[in-house]
Protein backbone atom coordinates (compact mmCIF):
# COMPACT_ATOMS: atom_id res chain seq x y z
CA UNK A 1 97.34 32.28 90.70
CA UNK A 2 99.75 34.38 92.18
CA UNK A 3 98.69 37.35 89.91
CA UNK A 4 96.04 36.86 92.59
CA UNK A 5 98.25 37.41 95.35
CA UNK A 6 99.44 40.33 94.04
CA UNK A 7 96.43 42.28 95.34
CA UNK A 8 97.65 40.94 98.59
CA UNK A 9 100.89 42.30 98.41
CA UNK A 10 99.90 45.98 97.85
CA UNK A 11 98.20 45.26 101.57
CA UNK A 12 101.49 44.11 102.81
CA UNK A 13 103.22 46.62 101.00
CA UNK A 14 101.46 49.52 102.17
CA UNK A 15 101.89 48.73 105.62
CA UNK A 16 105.68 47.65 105.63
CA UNK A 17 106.53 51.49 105.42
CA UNK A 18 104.77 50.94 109.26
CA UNK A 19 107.73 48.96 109.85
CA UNK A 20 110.20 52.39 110.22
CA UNK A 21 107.46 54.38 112.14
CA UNK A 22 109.35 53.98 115.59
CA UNK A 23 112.53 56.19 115.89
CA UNK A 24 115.74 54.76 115.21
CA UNK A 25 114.12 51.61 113.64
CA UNK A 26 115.36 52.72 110.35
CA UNK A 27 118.85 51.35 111.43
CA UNK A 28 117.57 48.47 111.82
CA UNK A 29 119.38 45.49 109.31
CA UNK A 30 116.37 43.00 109.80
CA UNK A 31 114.00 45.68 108.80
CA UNK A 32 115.44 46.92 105.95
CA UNK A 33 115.73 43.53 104.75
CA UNK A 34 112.25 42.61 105.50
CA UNK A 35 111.13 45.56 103.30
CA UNK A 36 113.61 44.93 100.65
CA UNK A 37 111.87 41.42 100.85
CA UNK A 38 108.60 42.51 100.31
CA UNK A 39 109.31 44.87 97.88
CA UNK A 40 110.81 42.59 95.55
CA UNK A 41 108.06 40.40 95.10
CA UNK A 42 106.93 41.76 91.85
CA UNK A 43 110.14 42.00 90.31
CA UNK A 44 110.57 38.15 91.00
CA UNK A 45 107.10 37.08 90.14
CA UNK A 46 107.85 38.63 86.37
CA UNK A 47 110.89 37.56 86.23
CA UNK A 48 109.55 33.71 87.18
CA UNK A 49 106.75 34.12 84.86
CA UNK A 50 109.09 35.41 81.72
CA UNK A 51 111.94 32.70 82.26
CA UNK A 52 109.39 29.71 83.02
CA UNK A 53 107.75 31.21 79.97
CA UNK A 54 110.91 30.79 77.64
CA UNK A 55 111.94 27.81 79.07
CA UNK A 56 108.42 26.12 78.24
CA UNK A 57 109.19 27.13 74.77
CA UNK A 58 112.30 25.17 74.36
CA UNK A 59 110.36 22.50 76.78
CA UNK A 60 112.23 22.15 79.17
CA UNK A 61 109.14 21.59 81.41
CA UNK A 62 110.34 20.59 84.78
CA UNK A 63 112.95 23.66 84.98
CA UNK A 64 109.86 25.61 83.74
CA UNK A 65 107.43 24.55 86.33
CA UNK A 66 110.14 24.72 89.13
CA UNK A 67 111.13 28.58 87.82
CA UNK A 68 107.25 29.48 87.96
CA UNK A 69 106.90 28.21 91.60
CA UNK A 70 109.36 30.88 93.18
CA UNK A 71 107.09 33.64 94.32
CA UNK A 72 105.95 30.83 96.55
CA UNK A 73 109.02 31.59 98.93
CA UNK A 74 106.94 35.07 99.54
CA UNK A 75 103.81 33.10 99.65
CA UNK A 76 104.37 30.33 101.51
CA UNK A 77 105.18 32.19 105.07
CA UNK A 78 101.96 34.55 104.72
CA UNK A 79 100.14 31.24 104.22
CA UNK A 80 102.26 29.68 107.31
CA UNK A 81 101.17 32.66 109.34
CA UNK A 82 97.89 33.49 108.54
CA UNK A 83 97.10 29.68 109.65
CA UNK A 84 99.20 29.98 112.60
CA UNK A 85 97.71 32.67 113.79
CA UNK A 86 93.73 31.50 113.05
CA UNK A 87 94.50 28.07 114.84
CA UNK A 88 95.81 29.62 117.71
């Protein structure tokens, strides 16, 4: 499922670069962090899949399932947002 919103991502990812377009916004912290955040979804949706992955192999299920639902904290907001914004 989130492979899924992977697709999704490269969206979001090719227009946080959009995010340093004004001058003098590339001193901004909360922007840099913002990209830094979106940029590191990949990286954290591997690494959730491979440790969820070995931890199902030495069954330790509930650890597993918990590991596997972090990319949600990139998901969830987009979600939040997206529905914010269409029942508005």
């Amino acid at each position: 499922m989130f492979v899924l919103f992977t697709f999704v991502w490269i969206f979001f990812a090719m227009m946080s670069v959009m995010m340093f377009d004004t001058p003098g916004s590339e001193k901004l912290l909360w922007a840099q962090a913002l990209f830094a955040a979106i940029w590191i979804y990949p990286l954290a949706l591997l690494a959730s899949m491979i440790v969820s992955w070995i931890l199902y192999h030495y069954r330790k299920m509930k650890t597993a399932v918990t590991i596997g639902m972090v990319p949600l904290l990139w998901v969830l907001p987009i979600v939040a947002l997206l529905g914010y914004a269409n029942l508005s």
